[in-house]
N, C-alpha and C. Protein backbone atom coordinates (compact mmCIF):
# COMPACT_ATOMS: atom_id res chain seq x y z
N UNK A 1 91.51 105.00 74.46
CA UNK A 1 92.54 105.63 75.28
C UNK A 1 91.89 106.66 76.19
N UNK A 2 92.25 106.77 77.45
CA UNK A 2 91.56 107.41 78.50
C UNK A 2 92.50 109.23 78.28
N UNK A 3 91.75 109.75 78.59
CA UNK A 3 92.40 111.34 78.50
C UNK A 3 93.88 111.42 79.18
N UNK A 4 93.76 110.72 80.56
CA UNK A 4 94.96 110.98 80.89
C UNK A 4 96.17 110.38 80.26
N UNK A 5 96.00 109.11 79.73
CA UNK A 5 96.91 108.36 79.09
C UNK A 5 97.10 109.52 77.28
N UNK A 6 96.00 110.10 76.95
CA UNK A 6 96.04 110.96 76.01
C UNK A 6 97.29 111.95 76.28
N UNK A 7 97.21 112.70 77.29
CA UNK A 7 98.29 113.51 78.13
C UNK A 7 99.59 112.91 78.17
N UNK A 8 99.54 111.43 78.02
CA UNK A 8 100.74 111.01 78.76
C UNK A 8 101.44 110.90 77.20
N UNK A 9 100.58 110.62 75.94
CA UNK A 9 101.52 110.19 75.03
C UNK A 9 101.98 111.53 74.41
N UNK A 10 100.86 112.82 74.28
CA UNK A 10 101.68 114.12 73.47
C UNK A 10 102.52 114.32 74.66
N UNK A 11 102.88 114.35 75.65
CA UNK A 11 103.87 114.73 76.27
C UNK A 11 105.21 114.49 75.96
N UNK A 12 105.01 112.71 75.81
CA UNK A 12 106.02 111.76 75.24
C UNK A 12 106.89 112.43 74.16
N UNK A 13 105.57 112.55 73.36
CA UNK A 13 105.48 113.04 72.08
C UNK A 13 106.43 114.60 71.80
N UNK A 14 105.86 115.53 72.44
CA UNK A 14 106.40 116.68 72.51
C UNK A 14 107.70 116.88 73.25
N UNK A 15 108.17 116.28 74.68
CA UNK A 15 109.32 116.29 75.01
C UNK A 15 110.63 115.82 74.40
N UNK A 16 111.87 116.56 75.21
CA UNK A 16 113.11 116.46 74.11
C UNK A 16 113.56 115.38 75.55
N UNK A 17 113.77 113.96 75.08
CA UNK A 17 114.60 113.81 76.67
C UNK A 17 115.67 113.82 76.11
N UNK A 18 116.69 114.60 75.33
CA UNK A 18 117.99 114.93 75.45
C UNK A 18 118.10 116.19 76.61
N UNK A 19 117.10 117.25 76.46
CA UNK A 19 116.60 118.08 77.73
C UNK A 19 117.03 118.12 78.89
N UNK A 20 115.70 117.20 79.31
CA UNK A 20 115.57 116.65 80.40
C UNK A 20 116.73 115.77 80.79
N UNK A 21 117.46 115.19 79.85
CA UNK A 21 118.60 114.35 80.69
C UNK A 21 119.86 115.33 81.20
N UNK A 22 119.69 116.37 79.94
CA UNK A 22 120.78 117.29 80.82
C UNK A 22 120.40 117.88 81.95
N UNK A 23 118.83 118.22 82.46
CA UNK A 23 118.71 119.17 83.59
C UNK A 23 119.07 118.41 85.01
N UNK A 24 118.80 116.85 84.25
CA UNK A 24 118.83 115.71 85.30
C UNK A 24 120.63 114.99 85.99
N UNK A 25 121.23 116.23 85.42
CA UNK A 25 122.98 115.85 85.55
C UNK A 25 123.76 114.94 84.70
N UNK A 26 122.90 114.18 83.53
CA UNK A 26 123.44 113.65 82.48
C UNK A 26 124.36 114.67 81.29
N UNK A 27 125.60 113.88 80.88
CA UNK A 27 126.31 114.65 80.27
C UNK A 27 126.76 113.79 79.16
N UNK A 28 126.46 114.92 77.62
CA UNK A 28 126.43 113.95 76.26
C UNK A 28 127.67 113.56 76.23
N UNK A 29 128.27 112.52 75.44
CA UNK A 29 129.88 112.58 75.23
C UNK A 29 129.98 112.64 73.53
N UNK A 30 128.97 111.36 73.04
CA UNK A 30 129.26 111.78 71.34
C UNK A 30 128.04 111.10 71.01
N UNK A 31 127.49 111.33 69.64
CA UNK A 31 126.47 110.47 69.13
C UNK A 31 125.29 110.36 70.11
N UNK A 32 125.19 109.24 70.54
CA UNK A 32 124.08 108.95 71.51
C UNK A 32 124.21 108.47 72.50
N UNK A 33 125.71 108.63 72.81
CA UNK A 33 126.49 108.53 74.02
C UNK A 33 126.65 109.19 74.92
N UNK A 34 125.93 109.01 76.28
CA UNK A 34 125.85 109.86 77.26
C UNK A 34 126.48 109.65 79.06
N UNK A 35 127.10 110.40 79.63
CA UNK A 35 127.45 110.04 81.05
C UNK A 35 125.94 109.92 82.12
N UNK A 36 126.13 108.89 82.53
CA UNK A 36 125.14 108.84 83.66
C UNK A 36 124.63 109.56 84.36
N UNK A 37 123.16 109.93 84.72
CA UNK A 37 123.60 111.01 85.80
C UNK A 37 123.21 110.69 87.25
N UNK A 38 123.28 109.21 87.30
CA UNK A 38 122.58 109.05 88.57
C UNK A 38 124.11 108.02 89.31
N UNK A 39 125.04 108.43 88.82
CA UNK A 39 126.05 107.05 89.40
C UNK A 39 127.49 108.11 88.88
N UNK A 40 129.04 108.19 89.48
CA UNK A 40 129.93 108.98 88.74
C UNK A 40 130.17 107.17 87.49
N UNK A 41 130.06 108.19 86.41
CA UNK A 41 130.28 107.69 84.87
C UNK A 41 131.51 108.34 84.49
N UNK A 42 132.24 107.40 84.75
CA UNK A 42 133.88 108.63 84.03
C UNK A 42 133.46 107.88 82.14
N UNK A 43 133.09 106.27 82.12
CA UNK A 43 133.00 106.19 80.40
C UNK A 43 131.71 106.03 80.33
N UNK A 44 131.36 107.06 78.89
CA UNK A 44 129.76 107.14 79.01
C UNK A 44 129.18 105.50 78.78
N UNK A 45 127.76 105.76 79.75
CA UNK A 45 127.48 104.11 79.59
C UNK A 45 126.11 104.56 79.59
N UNK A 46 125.38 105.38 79.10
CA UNK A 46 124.02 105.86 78.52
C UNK A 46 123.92 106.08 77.28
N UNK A 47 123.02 105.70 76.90
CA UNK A 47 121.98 106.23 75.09
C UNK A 47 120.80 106.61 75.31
N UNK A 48 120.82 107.11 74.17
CA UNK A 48 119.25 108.00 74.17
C UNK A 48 118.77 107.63 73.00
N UNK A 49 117.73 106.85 73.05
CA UNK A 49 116.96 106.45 71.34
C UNK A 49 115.90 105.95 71.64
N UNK A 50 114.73 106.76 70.46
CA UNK A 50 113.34 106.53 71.00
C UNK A 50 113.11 107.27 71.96
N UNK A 51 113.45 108.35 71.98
CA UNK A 51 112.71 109.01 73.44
C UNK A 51 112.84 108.73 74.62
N UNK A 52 113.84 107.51 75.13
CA UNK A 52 114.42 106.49 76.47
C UNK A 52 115.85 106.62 76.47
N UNK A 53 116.04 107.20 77.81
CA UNK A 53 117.67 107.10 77.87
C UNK A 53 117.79 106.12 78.98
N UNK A 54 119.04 105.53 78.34
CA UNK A 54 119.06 103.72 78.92
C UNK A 54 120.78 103.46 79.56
N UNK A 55 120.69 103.19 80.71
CA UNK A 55 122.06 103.34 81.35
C UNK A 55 122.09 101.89 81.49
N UNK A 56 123.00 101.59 80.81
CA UNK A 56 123.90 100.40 80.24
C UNK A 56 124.75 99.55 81.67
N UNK A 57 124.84 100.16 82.34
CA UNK A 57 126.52 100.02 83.78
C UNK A 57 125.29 99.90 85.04
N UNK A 58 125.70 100.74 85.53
CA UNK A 58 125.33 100.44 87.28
C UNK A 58 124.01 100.30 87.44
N UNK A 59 123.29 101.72 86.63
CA UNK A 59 121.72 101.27 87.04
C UNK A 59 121.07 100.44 86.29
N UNK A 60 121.38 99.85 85.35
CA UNK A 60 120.85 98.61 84.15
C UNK A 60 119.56 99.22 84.26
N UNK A 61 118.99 100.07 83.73
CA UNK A 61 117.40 100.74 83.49
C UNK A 61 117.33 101.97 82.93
N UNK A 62 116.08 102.15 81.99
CA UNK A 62 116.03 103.07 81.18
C UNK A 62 115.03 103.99 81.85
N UNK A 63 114.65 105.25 81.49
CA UNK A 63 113.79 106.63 81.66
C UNK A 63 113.35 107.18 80.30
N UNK A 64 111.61 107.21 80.40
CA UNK A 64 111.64 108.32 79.60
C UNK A 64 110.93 109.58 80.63
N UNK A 65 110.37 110.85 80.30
CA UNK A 65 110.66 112.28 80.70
C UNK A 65 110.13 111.70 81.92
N UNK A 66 108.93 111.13 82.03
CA UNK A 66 108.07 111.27 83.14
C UNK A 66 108.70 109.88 84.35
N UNK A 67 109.50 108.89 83.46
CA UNK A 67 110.13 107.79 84.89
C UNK A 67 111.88 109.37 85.82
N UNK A 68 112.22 109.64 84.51
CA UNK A 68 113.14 110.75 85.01
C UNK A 68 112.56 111.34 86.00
N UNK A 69 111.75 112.01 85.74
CA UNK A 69 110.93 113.25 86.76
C UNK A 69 110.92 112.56 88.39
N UNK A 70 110.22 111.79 88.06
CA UNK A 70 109.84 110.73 89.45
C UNK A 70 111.17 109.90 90.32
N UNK A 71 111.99 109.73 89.55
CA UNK A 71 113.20 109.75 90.11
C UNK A 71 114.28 110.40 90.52
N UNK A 72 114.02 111.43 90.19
CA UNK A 72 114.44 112.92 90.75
C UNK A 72 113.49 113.29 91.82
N UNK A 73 112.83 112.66 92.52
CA UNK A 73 111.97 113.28 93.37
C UNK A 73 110.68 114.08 93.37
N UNK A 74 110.39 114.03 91.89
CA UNK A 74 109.34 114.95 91.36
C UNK A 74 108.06 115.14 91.41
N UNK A 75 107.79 114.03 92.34
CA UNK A 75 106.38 114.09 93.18
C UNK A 75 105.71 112.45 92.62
N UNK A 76 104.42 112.81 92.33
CA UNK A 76 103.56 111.22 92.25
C UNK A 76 103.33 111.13 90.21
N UNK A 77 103.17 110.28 90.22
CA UNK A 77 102.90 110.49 88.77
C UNK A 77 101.96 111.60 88.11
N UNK A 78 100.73 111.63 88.67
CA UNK A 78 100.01 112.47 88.58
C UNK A 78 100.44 114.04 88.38
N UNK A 79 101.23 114.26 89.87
CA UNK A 79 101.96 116.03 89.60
C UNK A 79 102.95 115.75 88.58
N UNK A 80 103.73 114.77 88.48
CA UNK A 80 104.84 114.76 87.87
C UNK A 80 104.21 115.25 86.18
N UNK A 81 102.85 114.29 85.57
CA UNK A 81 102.34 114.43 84.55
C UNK A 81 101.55 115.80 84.01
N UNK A 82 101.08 116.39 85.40
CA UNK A 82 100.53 117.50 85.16
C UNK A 82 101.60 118.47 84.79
N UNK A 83 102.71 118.74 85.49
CA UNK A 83 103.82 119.84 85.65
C UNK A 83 104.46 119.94 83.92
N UNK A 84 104.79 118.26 83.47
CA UNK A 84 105.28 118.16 81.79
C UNK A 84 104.62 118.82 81.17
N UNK A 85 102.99 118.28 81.38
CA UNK A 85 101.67 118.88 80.49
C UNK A 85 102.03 120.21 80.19
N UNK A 86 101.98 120.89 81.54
CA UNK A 86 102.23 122.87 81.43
C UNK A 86 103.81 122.69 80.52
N UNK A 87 104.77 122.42 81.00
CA UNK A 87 105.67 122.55 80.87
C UNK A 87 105.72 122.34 79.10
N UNK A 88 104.91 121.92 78.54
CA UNK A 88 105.14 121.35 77.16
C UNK A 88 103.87 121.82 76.12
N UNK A 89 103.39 122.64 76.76
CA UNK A 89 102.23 123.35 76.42
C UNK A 89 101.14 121.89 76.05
N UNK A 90 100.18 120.96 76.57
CA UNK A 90 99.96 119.97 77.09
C UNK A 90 98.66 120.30 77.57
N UNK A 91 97.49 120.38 76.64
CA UNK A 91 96.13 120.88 77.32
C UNK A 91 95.81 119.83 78.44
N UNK A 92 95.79 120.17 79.48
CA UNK A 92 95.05 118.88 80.79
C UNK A 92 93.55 118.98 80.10
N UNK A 93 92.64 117.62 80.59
CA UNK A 93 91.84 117.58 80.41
C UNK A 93 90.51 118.97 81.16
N UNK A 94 89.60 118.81 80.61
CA UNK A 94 89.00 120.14 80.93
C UNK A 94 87.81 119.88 82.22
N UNK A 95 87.70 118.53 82.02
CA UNK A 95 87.05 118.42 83.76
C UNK A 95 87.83 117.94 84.85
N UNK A 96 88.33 118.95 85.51
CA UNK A 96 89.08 118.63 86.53
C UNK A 96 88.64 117.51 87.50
N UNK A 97 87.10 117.74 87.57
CA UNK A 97 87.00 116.65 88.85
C UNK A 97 86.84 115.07 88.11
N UNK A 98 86.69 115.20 87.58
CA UNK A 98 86.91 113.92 86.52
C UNK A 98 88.32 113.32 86.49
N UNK A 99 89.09 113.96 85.47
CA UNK A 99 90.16 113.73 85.36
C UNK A 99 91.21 113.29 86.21
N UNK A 100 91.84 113.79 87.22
CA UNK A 100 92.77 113.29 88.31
C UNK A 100 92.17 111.99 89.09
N UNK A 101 90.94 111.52 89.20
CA UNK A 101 90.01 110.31 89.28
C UNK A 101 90.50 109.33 88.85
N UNK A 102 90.82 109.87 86.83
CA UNK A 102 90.69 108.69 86.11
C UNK A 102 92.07 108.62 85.94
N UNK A 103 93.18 109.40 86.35
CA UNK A 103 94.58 109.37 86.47
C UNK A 103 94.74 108.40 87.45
N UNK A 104 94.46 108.86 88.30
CA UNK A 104 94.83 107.95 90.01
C UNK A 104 94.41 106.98 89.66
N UNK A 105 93.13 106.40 89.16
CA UNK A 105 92.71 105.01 88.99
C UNK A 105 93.95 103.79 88.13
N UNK A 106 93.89 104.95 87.16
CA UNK A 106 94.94 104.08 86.14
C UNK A 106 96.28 103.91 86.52
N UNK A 107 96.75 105.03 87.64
CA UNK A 107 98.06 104.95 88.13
C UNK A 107 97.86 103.43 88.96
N UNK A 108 96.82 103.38 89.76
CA UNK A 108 96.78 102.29 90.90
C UNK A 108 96.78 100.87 90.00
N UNK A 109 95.71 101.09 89.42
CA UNK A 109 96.21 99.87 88.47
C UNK A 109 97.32 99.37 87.83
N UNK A 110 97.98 99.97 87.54
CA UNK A 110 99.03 99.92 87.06
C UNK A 110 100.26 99.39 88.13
N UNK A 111 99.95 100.02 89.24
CA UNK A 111 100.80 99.56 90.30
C UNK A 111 100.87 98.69 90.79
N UNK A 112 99.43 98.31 90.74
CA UNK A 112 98.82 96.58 90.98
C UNK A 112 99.56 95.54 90.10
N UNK A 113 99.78 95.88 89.06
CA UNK A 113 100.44 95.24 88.17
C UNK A 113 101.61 95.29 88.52
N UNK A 114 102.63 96.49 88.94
CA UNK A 114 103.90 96.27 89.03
C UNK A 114 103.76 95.31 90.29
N UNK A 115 103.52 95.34 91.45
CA UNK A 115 103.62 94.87 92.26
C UNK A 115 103.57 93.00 92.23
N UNK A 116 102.21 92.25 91.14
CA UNK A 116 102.24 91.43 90.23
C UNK A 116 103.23 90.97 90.13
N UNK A 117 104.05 91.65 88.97
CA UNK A 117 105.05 91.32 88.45
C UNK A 117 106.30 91.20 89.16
N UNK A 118 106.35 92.03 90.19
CA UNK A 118 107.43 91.60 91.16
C UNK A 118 107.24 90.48 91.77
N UNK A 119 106.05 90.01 92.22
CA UNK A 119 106.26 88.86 92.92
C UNK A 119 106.56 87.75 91.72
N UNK A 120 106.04 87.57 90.70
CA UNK A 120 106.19 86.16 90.08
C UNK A 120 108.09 86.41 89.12
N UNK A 121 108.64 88.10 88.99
CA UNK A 121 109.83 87.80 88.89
C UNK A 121 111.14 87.62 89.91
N UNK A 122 110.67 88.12 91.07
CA UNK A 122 111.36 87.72 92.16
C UNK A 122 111.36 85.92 92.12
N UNK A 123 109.92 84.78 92.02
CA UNK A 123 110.66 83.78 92.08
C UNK A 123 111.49 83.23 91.10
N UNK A 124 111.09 83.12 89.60
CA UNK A 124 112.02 83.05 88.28
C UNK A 124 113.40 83.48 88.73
N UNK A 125 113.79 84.58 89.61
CA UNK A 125 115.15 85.32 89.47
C UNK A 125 115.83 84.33 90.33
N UNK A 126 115.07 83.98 91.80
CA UNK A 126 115.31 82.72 92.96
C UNK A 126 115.56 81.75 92.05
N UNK A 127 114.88 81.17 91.40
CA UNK A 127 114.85 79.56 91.01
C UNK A 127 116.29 79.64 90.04
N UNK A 128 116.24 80.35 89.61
CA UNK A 128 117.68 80.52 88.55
C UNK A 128 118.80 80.91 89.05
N UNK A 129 119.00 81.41 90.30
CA UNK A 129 119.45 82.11 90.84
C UNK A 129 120.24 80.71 92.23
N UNK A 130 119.09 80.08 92.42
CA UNK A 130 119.39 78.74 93.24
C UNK A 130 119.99 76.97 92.31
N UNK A 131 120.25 77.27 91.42
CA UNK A 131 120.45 76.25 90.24
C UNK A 131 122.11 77.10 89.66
N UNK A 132 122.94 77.74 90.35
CA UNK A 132 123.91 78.15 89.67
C UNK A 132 124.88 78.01 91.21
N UNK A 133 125.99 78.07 90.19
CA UNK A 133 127.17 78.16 91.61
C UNK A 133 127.04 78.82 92.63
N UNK A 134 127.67 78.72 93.87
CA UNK A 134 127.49 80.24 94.98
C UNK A 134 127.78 81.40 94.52
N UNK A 135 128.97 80.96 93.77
CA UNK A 135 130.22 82.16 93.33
C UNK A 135 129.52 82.80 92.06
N UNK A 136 128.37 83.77 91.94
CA UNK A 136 127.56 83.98 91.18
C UNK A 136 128.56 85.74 91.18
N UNK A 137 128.69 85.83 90.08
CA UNK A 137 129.10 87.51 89.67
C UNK A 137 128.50 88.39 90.14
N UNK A 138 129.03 89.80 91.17
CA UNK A 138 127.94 90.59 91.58
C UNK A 138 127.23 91.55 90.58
N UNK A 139 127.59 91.31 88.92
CA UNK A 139 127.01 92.14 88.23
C UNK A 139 126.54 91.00 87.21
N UNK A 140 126.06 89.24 87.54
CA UNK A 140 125.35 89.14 87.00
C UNK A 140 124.11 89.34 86.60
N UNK A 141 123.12 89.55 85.51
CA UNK A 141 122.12 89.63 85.02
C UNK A 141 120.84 89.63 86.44
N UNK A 142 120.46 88.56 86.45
CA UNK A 142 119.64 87.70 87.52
C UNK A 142 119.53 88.42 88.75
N UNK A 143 121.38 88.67 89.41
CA UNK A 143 121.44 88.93 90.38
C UNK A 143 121.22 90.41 90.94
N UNK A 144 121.35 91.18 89.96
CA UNK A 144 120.84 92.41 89.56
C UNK A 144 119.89 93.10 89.66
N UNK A 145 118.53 92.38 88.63
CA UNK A 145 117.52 92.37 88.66
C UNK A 145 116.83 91.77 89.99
N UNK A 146 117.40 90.93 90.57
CA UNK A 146 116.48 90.57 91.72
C UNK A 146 116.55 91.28 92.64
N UNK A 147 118.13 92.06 93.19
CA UNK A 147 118.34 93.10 94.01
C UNK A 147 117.62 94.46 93.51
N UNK A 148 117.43 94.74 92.66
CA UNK A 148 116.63 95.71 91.82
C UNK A 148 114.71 95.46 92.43
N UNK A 149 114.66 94.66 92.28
CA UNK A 149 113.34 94.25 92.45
C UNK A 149 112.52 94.48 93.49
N UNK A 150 113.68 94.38 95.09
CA UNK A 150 113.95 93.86 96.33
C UNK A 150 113.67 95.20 96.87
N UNK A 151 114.76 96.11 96.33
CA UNK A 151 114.87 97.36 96.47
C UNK A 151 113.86 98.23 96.24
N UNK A 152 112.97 97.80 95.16
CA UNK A 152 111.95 98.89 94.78
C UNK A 152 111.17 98.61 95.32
N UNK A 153 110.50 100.60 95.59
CA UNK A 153 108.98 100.56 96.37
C UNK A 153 108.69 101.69 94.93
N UNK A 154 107.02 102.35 95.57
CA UNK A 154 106.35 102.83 94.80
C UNK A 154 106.98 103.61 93.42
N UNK A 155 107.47 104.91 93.33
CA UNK A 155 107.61 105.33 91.73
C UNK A 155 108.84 104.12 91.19
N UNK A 156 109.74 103.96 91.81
CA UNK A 156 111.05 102.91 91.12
C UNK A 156 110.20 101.59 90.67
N UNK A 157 109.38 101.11 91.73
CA UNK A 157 108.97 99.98 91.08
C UNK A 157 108.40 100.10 90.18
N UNK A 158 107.42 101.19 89.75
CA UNK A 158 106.70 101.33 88.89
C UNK A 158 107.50 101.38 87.47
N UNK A 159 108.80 102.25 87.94
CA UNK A 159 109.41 102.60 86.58
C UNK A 159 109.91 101.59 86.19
N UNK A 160 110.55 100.80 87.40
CA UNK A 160 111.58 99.36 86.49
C UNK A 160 110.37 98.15 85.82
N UNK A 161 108.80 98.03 85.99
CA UNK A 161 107.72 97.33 85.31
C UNK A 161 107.71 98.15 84.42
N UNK A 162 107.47 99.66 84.19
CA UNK A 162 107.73 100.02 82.35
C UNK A 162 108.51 99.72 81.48
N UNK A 163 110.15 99.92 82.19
CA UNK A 163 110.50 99.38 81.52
C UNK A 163 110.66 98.11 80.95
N UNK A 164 110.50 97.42 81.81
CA UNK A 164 110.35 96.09 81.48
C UNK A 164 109.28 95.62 80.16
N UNK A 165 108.05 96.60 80.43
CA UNK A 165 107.25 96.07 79.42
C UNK A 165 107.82 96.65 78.16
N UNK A 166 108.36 98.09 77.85
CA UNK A 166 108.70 98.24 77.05
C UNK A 166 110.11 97.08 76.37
N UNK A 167 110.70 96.43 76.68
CA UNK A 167 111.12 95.70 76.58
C UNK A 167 110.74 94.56 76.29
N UNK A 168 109.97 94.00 76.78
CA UNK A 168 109.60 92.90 76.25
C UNK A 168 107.75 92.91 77.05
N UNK A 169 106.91 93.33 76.46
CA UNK A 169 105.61 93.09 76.76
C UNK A 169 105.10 91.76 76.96
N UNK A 170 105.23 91.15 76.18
CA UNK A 170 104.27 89.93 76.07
C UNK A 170 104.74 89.37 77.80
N UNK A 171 105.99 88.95 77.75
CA UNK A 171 106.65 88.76 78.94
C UNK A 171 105.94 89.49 80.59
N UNK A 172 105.90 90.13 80.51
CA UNK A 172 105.52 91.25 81.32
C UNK A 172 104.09 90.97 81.76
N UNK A 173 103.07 90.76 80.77
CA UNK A 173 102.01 90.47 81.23
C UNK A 173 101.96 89.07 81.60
N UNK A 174 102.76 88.14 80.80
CA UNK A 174 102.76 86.89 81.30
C UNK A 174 103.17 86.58 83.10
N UNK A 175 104.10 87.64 83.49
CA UNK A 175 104.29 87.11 84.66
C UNK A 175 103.54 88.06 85.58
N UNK A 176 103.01 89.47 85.27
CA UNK A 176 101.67 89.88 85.70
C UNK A 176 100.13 89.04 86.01
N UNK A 177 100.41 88.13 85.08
CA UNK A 177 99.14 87.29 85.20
C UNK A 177 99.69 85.83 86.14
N UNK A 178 100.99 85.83 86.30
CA UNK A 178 101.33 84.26 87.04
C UNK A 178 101.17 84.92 88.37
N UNK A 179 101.77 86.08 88.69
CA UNK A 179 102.22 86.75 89.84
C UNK A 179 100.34 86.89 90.77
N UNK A 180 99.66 87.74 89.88
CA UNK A 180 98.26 87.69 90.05
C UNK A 180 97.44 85.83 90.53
N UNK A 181 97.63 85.11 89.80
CA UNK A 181 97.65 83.51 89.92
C UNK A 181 97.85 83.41 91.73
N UNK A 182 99.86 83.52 91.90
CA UNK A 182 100.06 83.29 93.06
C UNK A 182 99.68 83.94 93.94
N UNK A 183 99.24 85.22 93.74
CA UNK A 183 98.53 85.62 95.23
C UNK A 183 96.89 85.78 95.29
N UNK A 184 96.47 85.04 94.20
CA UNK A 184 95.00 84.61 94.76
C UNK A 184 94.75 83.50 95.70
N UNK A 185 95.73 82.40 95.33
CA UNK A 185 95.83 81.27 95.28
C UNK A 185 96.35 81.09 97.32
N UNK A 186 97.45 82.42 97.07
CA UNK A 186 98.11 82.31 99.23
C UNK A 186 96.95 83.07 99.37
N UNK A 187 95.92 84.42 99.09
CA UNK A 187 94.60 84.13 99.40
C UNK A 187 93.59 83.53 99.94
N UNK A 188 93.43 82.69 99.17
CA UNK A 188 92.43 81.26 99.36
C UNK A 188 93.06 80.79 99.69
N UNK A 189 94.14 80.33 100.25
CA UNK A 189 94.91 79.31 101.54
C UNK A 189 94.72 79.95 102.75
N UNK A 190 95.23 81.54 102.71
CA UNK A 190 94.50 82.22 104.05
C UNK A 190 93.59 82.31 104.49
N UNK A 191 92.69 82.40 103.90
CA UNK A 191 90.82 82.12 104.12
C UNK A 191 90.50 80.89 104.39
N UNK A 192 91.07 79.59 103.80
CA UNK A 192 90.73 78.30 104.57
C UNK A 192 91.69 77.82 106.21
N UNK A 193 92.78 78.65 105.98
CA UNK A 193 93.20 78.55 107.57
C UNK A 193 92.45 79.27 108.63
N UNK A 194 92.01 80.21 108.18
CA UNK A 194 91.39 80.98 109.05
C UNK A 194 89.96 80.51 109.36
N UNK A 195 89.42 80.27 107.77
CA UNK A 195 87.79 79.58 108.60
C UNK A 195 88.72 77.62 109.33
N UNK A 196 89.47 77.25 109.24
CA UNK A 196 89.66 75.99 109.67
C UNK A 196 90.11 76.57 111.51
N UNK A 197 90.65 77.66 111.34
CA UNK A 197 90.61 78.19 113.10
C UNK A 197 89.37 78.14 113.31
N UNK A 198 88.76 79.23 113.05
CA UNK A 198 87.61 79.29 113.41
C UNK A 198 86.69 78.32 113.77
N UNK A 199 86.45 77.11 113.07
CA UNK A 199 85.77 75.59 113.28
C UNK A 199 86.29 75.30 114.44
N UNK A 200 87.67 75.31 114.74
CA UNK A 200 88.30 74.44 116.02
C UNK A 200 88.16 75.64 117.06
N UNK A 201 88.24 76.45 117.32
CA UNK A 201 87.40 77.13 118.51
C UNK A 201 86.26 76.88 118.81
N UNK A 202 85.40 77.11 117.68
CA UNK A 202 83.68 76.65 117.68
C UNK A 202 83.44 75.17 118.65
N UNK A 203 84.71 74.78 117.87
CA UNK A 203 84.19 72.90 118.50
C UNK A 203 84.85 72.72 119.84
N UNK A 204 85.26 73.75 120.38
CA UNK A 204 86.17 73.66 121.43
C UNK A 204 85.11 74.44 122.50
């Protein structure tokens, strides 16, 4: 485990996201029943278990402290992770110039991956999505997730691939690795169109 990912789990670890969901405009109703705070929730359609509060209704996606933070506007993962750290008494690692290096690296990677995974679940969501009636429910499953998908750029996308893996991992890398597949593959189709231009100028 890399230091920063060290950071990332006592944070996990140490934060209350019952907290954080209240600072974030979430409001408890009973048990582990909570009002939304990103949509008006007149019936609570959030839980909180495991450290993930998971909105059930409009936004179909869960948060834990640090996807919250970032969706509140809270900067890049990096500040977002540093600010918890202090905030949670959270030793940062002790070589600075090191450290934010091996953060950013792992953030990018990671993004690489979400990005992955969007492309190979964007087509699964199409192909299933093209095999059903027109008259498809605007709060079906599929249709959801693919507008979800469509919609996300950098921290959202990132957060809706966590959750996802937390949900179902194996899955996750499986279409991380198909998604990876298909864009080597339009890659190397672009590189043989391009050297096949190139030949027909030459010969021209």
């Amino acid at each position: 485990m890399t230091a920063i990912a060290a950071v990332r789990e006592e944070v996990l670890r140490r934060a209350d996201i019952a907290h954080h969901a209240e600072q974030a405009g979430f409001r408890h109703a009973r048990g582990a029943a909570w009002h939304c705070g990103f949509h008006n929730d007149e019936h609570p359609s959030c839980s909180i278990l495991n450290s993930r509060i998971r909105c059930w209704s409009r936004c179909s996606r869960s948060w834990n402290v640090i996807d919250l933070r970032m969706a509140l506007g809270g900067g890049t993962y990096l500040q977002v992770l540093s600010e918890l750290a202090a905030e949670h008494g959270v030793i940062w690692p002790s070589d600075h110039s090191h450290a934010p290096a091996e953060g950013l690296l792992l953030h990018e990677e990671e993004m690489r991956e979400a990005q992955f995974f969007r492309m190979a679940s964007e087509c699964v969501a199409e192909t299933l999505l093209n095999n059903l009636p027109e008259a498809v429910p605007e709060r079906f499953g599929p249709t959801q997730f693919l507008l979800a998908l469509r919609a996300a750029n950098g921290g959202a996308l990132l957060a809706l691939y966590r959750d996802y893996c937390a949900h179902d991992s194996r899955l996750a890398a499986a279409l991380v690795f198909a998604g990876e597949r298909a864009w080597r593959r339009r890659c190397d189709a672009l590189a043989r169109f391009i050297a096949a231009g190139a030949e027909v100028k030459n010969a021209a």
